[in-house]
Protein backbone atom coordinates (compact mmCIF):
# COMPACT_ATOMS: atom_id res chain seq x y z
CA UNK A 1 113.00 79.65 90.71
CA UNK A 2 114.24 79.78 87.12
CA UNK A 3 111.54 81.56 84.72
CA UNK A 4 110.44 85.02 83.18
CA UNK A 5 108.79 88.00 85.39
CA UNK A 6 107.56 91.09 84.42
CA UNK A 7 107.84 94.37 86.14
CA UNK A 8 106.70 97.65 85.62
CA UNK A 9 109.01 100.87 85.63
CA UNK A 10 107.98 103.82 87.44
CA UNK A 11 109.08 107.34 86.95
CA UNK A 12 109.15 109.51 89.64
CA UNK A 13 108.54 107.31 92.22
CA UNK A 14 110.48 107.97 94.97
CA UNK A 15 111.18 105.39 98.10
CA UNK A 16 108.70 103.09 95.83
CA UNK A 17 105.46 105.44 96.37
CA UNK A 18 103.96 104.56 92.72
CA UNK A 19 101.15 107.14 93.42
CA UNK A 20 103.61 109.88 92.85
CA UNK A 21 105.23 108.44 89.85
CA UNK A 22 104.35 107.79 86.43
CA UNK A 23 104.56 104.10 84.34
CA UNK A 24 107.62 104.25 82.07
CA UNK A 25 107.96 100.79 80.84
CA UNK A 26 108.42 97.15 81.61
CA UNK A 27 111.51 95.19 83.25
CA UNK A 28 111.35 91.99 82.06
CA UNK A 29 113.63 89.15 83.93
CA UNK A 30 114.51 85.65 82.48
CA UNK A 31 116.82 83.02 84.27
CA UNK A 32 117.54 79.64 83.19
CA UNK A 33 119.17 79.13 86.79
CA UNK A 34 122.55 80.15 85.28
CA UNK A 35 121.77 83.35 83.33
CA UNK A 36 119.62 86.29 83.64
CA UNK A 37 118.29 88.23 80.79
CA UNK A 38 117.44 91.40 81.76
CA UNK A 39 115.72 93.81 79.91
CA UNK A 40 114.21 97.45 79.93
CA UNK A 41 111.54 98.37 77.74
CA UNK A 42 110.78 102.25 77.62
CA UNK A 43 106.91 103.29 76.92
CA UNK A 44 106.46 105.72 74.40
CA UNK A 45 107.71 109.17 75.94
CA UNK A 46 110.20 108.04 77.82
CA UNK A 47 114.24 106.96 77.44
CA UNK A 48 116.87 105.53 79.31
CA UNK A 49 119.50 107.75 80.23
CA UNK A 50 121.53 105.23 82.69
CA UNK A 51 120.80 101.88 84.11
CA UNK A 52 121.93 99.98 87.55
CA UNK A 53 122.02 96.18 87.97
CA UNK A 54 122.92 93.96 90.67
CA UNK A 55 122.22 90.60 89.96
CA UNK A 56 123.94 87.89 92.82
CA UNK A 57 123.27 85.08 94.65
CA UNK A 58 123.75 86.82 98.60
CA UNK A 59 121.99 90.08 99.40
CA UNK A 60 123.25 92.96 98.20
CA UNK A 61 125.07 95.31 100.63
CA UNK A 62 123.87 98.71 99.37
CA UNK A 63 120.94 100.16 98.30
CA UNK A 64 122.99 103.02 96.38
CA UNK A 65 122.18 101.72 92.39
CA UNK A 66 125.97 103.76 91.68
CA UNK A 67 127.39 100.76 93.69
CA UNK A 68 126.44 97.66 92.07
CA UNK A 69 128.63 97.23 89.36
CA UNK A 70 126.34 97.28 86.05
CA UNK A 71 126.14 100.41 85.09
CA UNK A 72 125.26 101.51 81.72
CA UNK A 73 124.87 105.12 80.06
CA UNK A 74 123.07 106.31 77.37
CA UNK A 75 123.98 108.99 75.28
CA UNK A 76 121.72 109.46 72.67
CA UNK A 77 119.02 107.75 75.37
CA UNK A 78 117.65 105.11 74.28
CA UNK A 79 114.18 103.45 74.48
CA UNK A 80 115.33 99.66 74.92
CA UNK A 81 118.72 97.79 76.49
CA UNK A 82 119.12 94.25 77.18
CA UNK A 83 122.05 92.90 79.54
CA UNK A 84 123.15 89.21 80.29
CA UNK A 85 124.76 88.54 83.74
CA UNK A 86 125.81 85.14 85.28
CA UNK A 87 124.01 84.64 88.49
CA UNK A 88 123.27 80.98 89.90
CA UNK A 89 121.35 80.53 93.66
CA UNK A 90 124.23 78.03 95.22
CA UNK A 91 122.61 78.15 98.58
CA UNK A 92 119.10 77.22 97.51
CA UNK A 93 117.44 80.26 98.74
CA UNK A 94 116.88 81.99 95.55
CA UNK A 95 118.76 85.37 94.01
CA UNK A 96 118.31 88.84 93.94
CA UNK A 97 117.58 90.84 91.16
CA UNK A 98 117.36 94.86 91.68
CA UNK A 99 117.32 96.88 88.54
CA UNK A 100 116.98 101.02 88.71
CA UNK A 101 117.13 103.13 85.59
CA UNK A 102 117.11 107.15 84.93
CA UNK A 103 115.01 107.87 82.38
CA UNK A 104 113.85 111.36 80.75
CA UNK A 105 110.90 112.46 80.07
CA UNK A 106 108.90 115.73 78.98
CA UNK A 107 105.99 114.76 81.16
């Protein structure tokens, strides 16, 4: 369903176990139904050395963030990046979103 979601970004969380990690930031997600706006907003401490999109209408067919075709690197790394990708849900059962960033930190 078209709209804006917010997500938080954890560091150090590995297989999604947020008790192990540390909050880095927010993902936020807008689609119109045509476009999604996605963006990554670093807290203070942290920066984005790379960052992995897929954004589609059928299920992805890795989990590796290397393979999905947005990738962006950062070199100074930077605190903010914003990235516009044409996804529309022509089977009616919604999209899928899946954003992963590396991000440093001298936690």
């Amino acid at each position: 369903m078209p709209g804006t979601t917010v997500y938080n970004i954890w560091a150090g969380a590995g297989l999604n176990n947020t008790s192990k990690g540390r909050l880095a930031g927010q993902l936020t997600v807008n689609w119109d139904g045509a476009t999604a706006i996605i963006t990554y907003q670093l807290a203070s401490g942290f920066s984005l050395v790379e960052t992995h999109v897929f954004a589609g209408d059928n299920k992805p067919t890795t989990i590796a963030p290397g393979q999905y075709g947005n990738t962006m690197s950062f070199d100074p790394p930077a605190t903010s990046y914003s990235g516009t990708y044409m996804v529309t849900d022509t089977n009616l059962d919604g999209i899928w979103i899946i954003a992963h960033a590396g991000v440093f930190s001298c936690y």
